[in-house]
Protein backbone atom coordinates (compact mmCIF):
# COMPACT_ATOMS: atom_id res chain seq x y z
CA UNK A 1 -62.17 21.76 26.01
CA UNK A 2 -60.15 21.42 29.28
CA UNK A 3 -58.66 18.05 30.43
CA UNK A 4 -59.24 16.67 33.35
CA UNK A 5 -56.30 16.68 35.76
CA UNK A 6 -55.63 13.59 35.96
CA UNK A 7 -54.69 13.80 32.98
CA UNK A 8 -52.55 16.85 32.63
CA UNK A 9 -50.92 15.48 35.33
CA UNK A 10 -49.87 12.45 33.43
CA UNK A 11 -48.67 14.41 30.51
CA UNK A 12 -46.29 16.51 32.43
CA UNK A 13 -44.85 13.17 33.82
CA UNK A 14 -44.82 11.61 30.56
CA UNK A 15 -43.30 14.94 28.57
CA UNK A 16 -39.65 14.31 29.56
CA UNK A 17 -39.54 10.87 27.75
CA UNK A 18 -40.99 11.94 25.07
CA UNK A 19 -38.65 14.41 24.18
CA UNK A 20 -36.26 11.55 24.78
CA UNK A 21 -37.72 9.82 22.09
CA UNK A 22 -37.73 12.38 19.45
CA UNK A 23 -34.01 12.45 20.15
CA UNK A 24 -33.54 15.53 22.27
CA UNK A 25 -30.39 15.90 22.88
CA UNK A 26 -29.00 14.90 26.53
CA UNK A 27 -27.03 17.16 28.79
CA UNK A 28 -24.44 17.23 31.26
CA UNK A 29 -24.13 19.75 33.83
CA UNK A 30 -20.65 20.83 36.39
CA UNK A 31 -19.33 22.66 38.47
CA UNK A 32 -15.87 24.23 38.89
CA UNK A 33 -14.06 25.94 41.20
CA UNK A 34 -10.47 27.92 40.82
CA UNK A 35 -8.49 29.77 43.54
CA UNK A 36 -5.36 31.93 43.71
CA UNK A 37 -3.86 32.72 46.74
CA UNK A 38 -1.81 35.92 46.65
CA UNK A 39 0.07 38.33 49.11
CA UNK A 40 -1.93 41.91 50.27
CA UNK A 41 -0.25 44.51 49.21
CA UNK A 42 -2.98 47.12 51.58
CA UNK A 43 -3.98 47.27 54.81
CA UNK A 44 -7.11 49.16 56.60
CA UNK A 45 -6.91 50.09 59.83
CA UNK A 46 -9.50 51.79 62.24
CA UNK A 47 -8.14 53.60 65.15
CA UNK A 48 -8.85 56.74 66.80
CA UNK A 49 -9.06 58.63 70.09
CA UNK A 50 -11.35 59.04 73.43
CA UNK A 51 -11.56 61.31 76.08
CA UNK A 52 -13.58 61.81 78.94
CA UNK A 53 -13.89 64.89 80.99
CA UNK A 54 -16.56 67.28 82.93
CA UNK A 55 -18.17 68.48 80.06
CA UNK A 56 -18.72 67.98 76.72
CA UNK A 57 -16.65 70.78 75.01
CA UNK A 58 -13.90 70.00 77.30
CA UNK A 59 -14.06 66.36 75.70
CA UNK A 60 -14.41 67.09 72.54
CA UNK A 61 -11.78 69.94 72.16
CA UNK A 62 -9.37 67.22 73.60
CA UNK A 63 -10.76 64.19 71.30
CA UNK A 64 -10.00 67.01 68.69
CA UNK A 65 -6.32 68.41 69.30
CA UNK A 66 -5.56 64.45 69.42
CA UNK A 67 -7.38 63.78 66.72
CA UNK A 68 -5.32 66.28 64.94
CA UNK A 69 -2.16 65.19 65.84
CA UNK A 70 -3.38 61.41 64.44
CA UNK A 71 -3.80 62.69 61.42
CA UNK A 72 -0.72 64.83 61.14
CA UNK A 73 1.25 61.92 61.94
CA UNK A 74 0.02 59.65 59.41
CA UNK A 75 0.40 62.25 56.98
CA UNK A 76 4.02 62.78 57.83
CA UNK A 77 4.46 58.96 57.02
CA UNK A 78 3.74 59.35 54.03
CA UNK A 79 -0.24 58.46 53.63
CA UNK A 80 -2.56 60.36 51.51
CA UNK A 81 -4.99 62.88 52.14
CA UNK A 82 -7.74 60.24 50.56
CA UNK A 83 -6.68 57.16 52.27
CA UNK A 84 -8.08 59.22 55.92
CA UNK A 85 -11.74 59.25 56.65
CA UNK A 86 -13.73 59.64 59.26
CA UNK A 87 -15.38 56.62 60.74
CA UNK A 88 -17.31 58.22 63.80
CA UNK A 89 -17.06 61.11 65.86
CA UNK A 90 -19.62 61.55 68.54
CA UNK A 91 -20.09 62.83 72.26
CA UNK A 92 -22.43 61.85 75.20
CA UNK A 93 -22.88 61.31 78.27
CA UNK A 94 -21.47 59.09 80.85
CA UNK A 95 -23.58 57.58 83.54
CA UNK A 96 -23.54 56.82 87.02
CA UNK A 97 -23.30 53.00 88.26
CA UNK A 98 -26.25 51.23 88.37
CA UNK A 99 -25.92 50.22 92.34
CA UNK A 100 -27.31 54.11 92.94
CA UNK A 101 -30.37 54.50 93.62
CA UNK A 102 -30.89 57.98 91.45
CA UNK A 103 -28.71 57.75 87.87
CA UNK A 104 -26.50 60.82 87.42
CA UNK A 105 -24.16 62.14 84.74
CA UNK A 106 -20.75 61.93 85.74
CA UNK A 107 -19.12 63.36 82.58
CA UNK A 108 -19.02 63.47 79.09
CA UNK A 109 -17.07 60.65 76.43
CA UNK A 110 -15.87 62.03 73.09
CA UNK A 111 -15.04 60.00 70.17
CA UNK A 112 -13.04 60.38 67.21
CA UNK A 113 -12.56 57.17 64.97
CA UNK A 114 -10.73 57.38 61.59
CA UNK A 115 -10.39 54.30 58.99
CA UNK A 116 -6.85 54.44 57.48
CA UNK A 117 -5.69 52.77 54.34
CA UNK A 118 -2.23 51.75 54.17
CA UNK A 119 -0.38 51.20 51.15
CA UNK A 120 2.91 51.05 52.22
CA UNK A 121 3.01 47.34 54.08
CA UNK A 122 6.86 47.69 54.73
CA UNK A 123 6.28 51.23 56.96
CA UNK A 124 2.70 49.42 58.58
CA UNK A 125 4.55 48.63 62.04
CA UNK A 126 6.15 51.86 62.16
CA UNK A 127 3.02 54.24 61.26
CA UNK A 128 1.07 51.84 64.20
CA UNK A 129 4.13 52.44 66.72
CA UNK A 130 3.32 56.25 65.99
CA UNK A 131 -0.48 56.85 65.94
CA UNK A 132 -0.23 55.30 69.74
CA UNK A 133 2.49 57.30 70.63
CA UNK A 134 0.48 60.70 69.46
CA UNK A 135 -2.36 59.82 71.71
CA UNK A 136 -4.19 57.11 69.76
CA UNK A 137 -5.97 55.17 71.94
CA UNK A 138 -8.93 53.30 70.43
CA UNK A 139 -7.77 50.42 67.88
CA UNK A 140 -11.20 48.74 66.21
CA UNK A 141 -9.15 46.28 63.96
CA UNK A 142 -6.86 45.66 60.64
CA UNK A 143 -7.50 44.46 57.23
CA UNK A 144 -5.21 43.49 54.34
CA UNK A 145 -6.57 43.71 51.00
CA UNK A 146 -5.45 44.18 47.21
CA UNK A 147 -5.68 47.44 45.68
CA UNK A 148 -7.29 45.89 42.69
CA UNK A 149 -8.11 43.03 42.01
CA UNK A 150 -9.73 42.41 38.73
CA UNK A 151 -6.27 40.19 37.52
CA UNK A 152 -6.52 37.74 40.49
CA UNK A 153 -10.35 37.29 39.86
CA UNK A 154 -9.53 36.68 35.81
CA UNK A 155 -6.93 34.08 36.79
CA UNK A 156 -9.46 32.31 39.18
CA UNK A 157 -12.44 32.63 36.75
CA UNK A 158 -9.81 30.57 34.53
CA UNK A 159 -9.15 27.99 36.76
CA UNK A 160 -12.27 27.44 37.55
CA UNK A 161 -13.48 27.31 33.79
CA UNK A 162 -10.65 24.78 33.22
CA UNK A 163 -12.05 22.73 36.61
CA UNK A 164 -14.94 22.04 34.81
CA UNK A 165 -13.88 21.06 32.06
CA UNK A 166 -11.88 18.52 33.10
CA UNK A 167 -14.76 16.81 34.97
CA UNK A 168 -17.12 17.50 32.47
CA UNK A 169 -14.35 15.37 30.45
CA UNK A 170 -14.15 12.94 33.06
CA UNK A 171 -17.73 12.23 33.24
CA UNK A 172 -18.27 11.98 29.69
CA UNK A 173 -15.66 9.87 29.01
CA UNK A 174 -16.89 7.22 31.27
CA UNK A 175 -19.95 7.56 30.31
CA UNK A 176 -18.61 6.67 26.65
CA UNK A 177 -20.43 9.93 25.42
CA UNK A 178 -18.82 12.53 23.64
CA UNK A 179 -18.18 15.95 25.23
CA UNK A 180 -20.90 18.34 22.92
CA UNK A 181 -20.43 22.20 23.09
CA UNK A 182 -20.93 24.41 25.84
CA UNK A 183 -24.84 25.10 26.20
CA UNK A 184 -24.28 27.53 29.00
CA UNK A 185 -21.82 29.48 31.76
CA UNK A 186 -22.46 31.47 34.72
CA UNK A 187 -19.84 32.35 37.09
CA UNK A 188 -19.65 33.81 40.51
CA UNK A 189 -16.29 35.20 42.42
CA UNK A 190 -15.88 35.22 46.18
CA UNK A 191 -13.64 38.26 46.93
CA UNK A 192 -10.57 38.55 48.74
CA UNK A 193 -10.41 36.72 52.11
CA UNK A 194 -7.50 36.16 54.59
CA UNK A 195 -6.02 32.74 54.65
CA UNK A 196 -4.54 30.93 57.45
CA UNK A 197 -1.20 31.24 56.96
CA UNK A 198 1.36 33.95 58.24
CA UNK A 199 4.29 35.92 56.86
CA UNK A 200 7.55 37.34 58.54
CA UNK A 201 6.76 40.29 60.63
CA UNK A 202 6.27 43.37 58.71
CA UNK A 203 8.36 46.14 61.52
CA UNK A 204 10.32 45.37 64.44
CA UNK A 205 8.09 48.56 66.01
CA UNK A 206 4.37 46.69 65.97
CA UNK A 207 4.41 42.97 64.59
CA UNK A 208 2.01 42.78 61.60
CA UNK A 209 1.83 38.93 59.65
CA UNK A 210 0.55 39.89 56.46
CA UNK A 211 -0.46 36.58 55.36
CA UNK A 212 -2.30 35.27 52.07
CA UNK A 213 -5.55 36.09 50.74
CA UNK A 214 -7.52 34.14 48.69
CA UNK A 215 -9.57 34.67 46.05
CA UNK A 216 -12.44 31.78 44.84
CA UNK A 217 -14.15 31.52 41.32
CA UNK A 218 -16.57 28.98 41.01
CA UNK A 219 -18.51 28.25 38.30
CA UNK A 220 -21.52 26.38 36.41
CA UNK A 221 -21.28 24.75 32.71
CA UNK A 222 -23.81 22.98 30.33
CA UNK A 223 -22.65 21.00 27.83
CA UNK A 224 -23.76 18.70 25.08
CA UNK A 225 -23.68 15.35 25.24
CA UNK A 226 -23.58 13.37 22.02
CA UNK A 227 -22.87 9.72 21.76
């Protein structure tokens, strides 16, 4: 037989209290958060070269010898074979202005970009000063990042674990219930992320700040309340 739905609708308001009745037990849920701030100990750059001449071997054989020399001299300063890769490399033409009346190609633009990984912060203003003076000529950006890490992220997931607790405490407590056992935990981790605050200068060559980076754990607890 199926109930009208009025009436089902009245049962799913009336369920919750209910349960209350039958002396389900009540729960309290929080939230935590933890972060450690700690110093980079890696950059990533992304530099490279450009070139534009009459055609597009021309271009490109000059994009290449510089190119070449780029990645010579970071290898000579001491970073590895796998910390170089090639971002972009690419060749086209280049346009006339629009103010013509008839578009033309006035020559050809060749591109090399390569994203570098430096692990060596103390030598970072010195392997800069020397990519530009090989013929670099494009710089995209720079990143500082940890080489790993999974310890930073433990201590935050810790912190924010112990966050939680402590209002989960809190609230309790003035509440006048007592704190039950954990019910449930999920966690998420924000990675890595610059903070505002800069160091000394890296190199007298290129200034680099450094800085902080901070990693955030937050997280989400159930817990028992008993009274």
């Amino acid at each position: 037989m199926k109930l009208p739905f009025a009436t089902v609708a009245l049962w799913m308001m009336l369920a919750p209290f209910a349960a209350a009745q039958q002396g389900e037990m009540p729960v309290l849920s929080v939230t935590g958060e933890g972060q450690v701030a700690v110093a980079p100990d890696m950059a990533v750059i992304s530099l490279g070269v450009v070139h534009v001449d009459e055609t597009a071997g021309a271009a490109m054989a000059q994009v290449s010898e510089d190119a070449t020399a780029l990645i010579n001299a970071l290898l000579e300063r001491g970073v590895a074979v796998r910390d170089i890769q090639t971002a972009q490399l690419s060749v086209g033409p280049v346009w006339s202005a629009y103010d013509s009346n008839e578009r033309t190609i006035t020559g050809f633009e060749a591109r090399n970009t390569v994203r570098v990984r430096v692990r060596d912060l103390d030598g970072l203003g010195e392997i800069l000063d020397e990519v530009l003076a090989v013929g670099a000529n494009t710089f995209n950006g720079l990143s500082f990042e940890l080489q790993d890490s999974s310890t930073v992220e433990a201590e935050a997931r810790a912190a924010a674990v112990r966050d939680a607790m402590q209002k989960a405490a809190e609230l309790s407590g003035a509440a006048d219930l007592t704190l039950g056992p954990v019910l449930s935990l999920s966690e998420g981790v924000e990675g890595p992320r610059p903070e505002m605050f800069a160091a000394a200068a890296r190199s007298a060559d290129v200034p680099i700040a450094a800085g902080e980076l901070l990693v955030t754990a937050r997280v989400s607890m159930q817990f028992a309340l008993e009274p």
